[in-house]
C-alpha atoms as a PDB file:
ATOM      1  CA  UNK A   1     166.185 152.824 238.655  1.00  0.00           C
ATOM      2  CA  UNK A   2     168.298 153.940 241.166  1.00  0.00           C
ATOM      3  CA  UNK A   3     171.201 151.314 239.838  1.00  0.00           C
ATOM      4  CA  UNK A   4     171.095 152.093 236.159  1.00  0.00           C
ATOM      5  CA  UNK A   5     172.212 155.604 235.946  1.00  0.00           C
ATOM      6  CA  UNK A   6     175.086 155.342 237.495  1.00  0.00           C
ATOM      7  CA  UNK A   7     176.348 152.507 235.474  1.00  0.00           C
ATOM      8  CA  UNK A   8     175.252 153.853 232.598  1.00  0.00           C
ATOM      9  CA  UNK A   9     176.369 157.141 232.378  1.00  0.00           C
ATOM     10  CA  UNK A  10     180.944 156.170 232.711  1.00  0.00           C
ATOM     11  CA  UNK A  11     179.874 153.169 230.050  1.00  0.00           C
ATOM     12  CA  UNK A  12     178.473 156.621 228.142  1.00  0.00           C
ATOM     13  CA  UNK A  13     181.206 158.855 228.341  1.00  0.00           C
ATOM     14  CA  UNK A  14     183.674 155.780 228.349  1.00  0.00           C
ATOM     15  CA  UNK A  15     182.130 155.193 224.301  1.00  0.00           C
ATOM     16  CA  UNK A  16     182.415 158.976 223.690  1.00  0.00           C
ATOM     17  CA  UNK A  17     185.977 159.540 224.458  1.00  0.00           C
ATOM     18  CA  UNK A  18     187.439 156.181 223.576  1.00  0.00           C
ATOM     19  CA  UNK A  19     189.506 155.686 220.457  1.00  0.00           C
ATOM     20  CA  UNK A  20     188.181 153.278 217.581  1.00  0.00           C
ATOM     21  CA  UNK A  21     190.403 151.831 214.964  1.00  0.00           C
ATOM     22  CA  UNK A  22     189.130 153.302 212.623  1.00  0.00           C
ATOM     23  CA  UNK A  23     189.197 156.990 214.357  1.00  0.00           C
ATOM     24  CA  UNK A  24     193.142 156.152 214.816  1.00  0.00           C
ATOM     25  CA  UNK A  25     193.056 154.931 210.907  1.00  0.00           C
ATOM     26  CA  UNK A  26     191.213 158.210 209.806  1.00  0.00           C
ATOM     27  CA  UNK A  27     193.092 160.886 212.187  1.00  0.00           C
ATOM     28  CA  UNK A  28     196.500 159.364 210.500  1.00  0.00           C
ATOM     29  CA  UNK A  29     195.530 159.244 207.015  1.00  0.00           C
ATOM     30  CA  UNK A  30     194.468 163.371 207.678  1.00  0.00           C
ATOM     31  CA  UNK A  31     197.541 163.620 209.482  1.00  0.00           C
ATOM     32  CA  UNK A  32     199.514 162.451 206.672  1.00  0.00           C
ATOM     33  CA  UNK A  33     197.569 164.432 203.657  1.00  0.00           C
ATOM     34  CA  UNK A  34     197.936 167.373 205.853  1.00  0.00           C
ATOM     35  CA  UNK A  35     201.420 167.074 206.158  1.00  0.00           C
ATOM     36  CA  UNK A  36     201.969 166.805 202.243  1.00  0.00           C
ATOM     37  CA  UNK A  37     200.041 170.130 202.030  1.00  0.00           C
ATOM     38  CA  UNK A  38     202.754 171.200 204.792  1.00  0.00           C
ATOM     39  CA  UNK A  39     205.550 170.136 202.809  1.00  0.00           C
ATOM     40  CA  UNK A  40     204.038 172.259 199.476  1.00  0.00           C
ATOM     41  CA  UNK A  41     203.209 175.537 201.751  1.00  0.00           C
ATOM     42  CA  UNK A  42     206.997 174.747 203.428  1.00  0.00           C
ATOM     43  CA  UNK A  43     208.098 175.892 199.328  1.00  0.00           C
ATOM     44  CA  UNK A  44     204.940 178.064 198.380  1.00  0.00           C
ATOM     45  CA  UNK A  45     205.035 180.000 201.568  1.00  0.00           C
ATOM     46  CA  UNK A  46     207.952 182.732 201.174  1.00  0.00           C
ATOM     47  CA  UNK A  47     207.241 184.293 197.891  1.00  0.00           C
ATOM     48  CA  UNK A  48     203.458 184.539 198.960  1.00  0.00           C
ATOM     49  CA  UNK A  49     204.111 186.104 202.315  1.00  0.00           C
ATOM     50  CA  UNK A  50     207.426 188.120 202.059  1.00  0.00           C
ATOM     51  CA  UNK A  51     205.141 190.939 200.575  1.00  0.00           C
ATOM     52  CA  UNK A  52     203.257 191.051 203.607  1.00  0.00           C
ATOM     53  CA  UNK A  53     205.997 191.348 205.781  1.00  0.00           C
ATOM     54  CA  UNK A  54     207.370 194.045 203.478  1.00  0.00           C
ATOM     55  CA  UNK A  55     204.349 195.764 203.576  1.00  0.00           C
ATOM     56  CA  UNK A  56     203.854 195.167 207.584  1.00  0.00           C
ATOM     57  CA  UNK A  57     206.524 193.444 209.213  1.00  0.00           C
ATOM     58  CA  UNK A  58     204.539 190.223 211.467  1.00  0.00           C
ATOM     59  CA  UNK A  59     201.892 190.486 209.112  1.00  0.00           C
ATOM     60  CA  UNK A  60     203.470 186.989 207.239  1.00  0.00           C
ATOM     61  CA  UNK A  61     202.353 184.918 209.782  1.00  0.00           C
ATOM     62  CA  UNK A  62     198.644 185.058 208.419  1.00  0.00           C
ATOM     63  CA  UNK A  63     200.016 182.581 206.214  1.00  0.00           C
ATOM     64  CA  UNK A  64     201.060 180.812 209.082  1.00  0.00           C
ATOM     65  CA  UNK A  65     197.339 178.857 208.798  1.00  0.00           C
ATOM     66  CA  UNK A  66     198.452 176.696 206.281  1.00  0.00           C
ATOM     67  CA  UNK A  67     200.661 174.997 209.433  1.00  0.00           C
ATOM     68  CA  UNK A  68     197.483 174.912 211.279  1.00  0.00           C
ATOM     69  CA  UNK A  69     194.591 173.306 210.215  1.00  0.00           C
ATOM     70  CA  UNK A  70     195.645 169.542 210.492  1.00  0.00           C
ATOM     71  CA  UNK A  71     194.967 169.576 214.078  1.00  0.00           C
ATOM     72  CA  UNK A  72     191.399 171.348 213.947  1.00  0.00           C
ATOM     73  CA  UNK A  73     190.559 169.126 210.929  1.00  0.00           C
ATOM     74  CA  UNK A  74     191.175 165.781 212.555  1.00  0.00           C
ATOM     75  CA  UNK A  75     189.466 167.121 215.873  1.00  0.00           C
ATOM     76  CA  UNK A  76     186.312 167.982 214.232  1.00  0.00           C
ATOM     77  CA  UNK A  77     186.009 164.971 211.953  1.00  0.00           C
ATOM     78  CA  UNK A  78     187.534 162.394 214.559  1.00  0.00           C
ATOM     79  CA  UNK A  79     186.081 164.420 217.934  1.00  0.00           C
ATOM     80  CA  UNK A  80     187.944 162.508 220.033  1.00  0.00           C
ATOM     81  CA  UNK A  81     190.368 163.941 223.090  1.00  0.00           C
ATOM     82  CA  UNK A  82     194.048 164.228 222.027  1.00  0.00           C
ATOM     83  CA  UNK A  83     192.878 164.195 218.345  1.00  0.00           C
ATOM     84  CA  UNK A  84     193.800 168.088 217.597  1.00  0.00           C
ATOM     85  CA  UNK A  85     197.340 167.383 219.193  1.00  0.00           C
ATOM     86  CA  UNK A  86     197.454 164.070 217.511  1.00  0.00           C
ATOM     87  CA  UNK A  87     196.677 165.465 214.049  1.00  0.00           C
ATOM     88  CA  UNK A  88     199.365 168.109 214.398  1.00  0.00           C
ATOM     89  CA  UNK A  89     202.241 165.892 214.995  1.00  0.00           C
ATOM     90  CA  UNK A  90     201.677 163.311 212.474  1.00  0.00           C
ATOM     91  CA  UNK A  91     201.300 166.373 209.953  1.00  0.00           C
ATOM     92  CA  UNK A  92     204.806 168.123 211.760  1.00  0.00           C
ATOM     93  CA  UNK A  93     206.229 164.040 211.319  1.00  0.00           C
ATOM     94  CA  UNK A  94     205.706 163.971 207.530  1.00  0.00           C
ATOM     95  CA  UNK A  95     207.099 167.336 207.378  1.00  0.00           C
ATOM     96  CA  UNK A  96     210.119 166.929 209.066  1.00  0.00           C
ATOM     97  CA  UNK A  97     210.993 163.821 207.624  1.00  0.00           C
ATOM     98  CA  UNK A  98     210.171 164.552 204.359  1.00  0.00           C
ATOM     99  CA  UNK A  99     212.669 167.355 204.925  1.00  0.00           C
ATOM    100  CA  UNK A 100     212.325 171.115 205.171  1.00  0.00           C
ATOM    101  CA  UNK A 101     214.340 174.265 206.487  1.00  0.00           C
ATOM    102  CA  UNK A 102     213.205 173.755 210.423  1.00  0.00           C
ATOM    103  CA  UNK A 103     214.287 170.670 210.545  1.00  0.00           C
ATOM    104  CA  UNK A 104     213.493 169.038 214.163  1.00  0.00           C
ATOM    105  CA  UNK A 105     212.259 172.001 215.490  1.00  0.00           C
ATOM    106  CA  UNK A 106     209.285 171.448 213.359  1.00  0.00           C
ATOM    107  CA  UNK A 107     208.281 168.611 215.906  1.00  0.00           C
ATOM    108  CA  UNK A 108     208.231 171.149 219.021  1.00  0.00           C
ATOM    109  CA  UNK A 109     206.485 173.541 216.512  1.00  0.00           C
ATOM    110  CA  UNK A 110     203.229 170.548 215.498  1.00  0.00           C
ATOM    111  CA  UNK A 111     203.042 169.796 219.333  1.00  0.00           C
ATOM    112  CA  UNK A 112     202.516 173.133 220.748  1.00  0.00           C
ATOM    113  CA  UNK A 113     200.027 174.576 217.738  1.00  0.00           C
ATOM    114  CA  UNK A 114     198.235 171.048 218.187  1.00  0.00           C
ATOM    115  CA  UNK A 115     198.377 171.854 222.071  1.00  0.00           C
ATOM    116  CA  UNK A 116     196.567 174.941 221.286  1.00  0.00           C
ATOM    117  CA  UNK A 117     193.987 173.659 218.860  1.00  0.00           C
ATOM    118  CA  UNK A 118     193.322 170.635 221.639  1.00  0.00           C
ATOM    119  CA  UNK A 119     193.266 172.858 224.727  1.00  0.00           C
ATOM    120  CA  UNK A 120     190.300 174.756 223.023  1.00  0.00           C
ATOM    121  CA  UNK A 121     188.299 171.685 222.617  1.00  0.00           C
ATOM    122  CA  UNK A 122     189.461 170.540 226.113  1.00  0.00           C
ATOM    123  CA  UNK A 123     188.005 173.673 227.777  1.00  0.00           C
ATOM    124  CA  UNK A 124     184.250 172.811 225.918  1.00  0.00           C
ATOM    125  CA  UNK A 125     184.506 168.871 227.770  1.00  0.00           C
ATOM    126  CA  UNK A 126     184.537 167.537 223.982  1.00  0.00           C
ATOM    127  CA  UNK A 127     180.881 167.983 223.512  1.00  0.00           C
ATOM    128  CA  UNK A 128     181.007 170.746 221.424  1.00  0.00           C
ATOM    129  CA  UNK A 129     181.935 170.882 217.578  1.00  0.00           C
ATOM    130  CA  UNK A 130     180.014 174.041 216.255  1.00  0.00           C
ATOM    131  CA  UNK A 131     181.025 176.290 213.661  1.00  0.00           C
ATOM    132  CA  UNK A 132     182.700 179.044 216.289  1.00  0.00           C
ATOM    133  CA  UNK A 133     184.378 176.065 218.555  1.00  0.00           C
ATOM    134  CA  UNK A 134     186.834 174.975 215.107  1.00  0.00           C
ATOM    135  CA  UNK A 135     187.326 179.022 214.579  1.00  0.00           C
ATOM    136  CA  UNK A 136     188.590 179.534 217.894  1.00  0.00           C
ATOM    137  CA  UNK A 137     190.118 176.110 218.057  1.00  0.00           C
ATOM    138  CA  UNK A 138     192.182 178.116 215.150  1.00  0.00           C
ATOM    139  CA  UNK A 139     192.867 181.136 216.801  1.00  0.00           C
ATOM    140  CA  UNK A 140     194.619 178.589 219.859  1.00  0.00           C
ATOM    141  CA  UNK A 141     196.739 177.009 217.155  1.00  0.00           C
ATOM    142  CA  UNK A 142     197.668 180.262 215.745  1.00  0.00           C
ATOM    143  CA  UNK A 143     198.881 181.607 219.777  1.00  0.00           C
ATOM    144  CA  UNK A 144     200.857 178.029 219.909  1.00  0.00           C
ATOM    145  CA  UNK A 145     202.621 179.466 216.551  1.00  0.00           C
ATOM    146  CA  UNK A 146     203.178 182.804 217.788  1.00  0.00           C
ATOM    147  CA  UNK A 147     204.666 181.375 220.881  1.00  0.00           C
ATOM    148  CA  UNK A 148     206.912 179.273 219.051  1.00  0.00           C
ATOM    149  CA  UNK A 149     208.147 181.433 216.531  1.00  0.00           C
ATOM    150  CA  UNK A 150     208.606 184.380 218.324  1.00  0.00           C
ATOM    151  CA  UNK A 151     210.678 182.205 221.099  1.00  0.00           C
ATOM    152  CA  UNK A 152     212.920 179.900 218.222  1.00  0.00           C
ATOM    153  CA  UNK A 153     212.595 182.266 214.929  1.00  0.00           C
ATOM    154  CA  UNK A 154     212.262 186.051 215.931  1.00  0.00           C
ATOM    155  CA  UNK A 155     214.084 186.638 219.694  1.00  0.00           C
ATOM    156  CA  UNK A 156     214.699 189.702 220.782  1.00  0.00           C
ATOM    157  CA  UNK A 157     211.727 190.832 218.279  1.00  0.00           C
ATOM    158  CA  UNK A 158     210.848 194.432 219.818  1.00  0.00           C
ATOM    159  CA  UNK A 159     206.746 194.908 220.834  1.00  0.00           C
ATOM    160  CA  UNK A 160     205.369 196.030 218.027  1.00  0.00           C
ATOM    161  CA  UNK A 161     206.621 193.108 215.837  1.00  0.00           C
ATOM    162  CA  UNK A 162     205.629 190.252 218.344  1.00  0.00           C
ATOM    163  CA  UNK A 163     202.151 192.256 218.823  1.00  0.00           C
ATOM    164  CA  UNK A 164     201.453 192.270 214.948  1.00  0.00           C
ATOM    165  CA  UNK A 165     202.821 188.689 214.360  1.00  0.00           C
ATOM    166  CA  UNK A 166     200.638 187.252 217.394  1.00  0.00           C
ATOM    167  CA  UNK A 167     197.535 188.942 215.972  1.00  0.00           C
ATOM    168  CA  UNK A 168     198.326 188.119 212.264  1.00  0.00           C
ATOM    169  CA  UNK A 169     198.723 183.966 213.731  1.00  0.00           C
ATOM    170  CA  UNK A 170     195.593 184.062 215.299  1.00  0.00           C
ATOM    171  CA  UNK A 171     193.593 185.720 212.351  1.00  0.00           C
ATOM    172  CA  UNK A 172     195.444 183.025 209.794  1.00  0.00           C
ATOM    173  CA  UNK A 173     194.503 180.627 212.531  1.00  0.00           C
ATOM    174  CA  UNK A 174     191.094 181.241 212.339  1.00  0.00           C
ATOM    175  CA  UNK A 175     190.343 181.595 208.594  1.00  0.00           C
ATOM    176  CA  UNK A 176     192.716 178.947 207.836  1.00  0.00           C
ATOM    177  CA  UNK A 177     192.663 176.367 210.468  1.00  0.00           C
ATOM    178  CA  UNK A 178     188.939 177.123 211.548  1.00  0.00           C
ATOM    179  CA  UNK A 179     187.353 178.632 208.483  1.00  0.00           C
ATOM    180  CA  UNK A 180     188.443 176.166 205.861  1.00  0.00           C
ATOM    181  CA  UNK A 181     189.089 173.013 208.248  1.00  0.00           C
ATOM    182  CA  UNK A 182     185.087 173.558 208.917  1.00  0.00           C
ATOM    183  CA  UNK A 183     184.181 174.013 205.252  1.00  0.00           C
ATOM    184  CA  UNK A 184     186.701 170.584 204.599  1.00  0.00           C
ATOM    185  CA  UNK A 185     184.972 168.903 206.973  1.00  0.00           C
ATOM    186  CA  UNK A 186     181.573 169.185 205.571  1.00  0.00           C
ATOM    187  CA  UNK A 187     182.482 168.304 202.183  1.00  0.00           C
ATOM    188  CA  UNK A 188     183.661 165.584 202.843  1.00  0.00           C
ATOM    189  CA  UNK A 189     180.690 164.759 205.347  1.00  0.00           C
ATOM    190  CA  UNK A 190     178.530 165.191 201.863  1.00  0.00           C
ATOM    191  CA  UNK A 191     180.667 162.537 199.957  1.00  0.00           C
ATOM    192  CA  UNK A 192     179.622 160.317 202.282  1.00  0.00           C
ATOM    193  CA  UNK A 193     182.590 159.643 203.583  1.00  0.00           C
ATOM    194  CA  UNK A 194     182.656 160.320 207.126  1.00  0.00           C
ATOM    195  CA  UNK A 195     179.571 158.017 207.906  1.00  0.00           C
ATOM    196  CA  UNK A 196     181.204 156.211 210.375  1.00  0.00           C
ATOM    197  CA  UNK A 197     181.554 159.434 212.509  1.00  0.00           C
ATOM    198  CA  UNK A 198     179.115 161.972 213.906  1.00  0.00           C
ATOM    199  CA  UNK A 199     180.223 164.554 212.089  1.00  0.00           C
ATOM    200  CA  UNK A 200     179.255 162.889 208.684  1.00  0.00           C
ATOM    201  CA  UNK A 201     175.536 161.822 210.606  1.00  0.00           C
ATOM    202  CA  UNK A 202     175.146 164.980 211.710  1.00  0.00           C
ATOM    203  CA  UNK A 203     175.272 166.648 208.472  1.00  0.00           C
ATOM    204  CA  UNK A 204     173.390 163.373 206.724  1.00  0.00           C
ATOM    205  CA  UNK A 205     170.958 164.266 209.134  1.00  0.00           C
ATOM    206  CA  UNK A 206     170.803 168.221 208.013  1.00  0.00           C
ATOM    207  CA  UNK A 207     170.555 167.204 204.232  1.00  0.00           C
END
């Protein structure tokens, strides 16, 4: 008795935290759709928020979201370490190759909102995937954003701008990037199509 456990319990976390080929398969085919849905908001996303920022200057970067949720999607469905970071930059890669007005830059952007989305799971040891885990995993996205586009886009921005933009990225973090990424998630868990993962048993399991 006294042998097993200890043997046991690394070949138990060892299972939990290694990647699968299929878990790389599934975290790049999100990161890819997510990154077409990029590409569309990269268009869609002045004409919807340029009223906000008339109306509120930093208020814009609610939409900021819609840059967001690829890393807190493929974390929640895939739930393994690096996945929220990973997600990101494969959605940032499509982006920027596909071509948009950032260019490069849009690399450093994926890699510090996924950084945010990822150190949020980090800080709960991976074992937890609830409903208010993804939202805040969304608000740490939305701070990566801030960061970044506050430091490459908006220098020099005086306090009241960076406060309102910061707040704005972490409320369009969390009801884009958590909110919807959790909603996305179960659906497809429902379809059937994330048996091989325990989101999709876990939500079997509820039904």
């Amino acid at each position: 008795m006294t042998t097993t456990l200890p043997t046991a319990l690394p070949s138990t976390l060892g299972s939990r935290f290694r990647w699968r080929v299929v878990d790389i398969v599934v975290a790049s085919v999100i990161g890819v759709a997510s990154g077409l849905v990029f590409v569309a908001w990269n268009v869609a996303s002045n004409p919807i928020t340029d009223p906000l920022a008339a109306l509120l200057p930093g208020l814009q970067a609610v939409g900021g979201g819609f840059w967001l949720f690829a890393g807190v999607l493929t974390a929640i469905v895939v739930r393994k370490p690096g996945a929220a970071l990973y997600g990101e930059l494969v959605a940032a890669t499509v982006s920027a190759l596909i071509g948009n007005q950032w260019g490069p830059l849009t690399l450093v952007s994926g890699a510090v909102q996924g950084l945010g989305a990822e150190l949020v799971f980090a800080i709960f040891l991976y074992a937890n995937w609830r409903f208010g885990v993804a939202i805040l995993a969304g608000v740490g996205a939305g701070i990566g954003m801030a960061v970044t586009d506050l430091t490459l886009w908006y220098p020099g921005s005086d306090t009241p701008f960076i406060v309102i933009y910061t707040i704005s990225a972490m409320v369009g973090g969390a009801l884009i990037a958590g909110l919807l990424s959790w909603l996305a998630m179960r659906g497809l868990a429902r379809t059937g199509a994330l048996n091989r993962f325990a989101a999709g048993r876990e939500i079997a399991k509820r039904v």
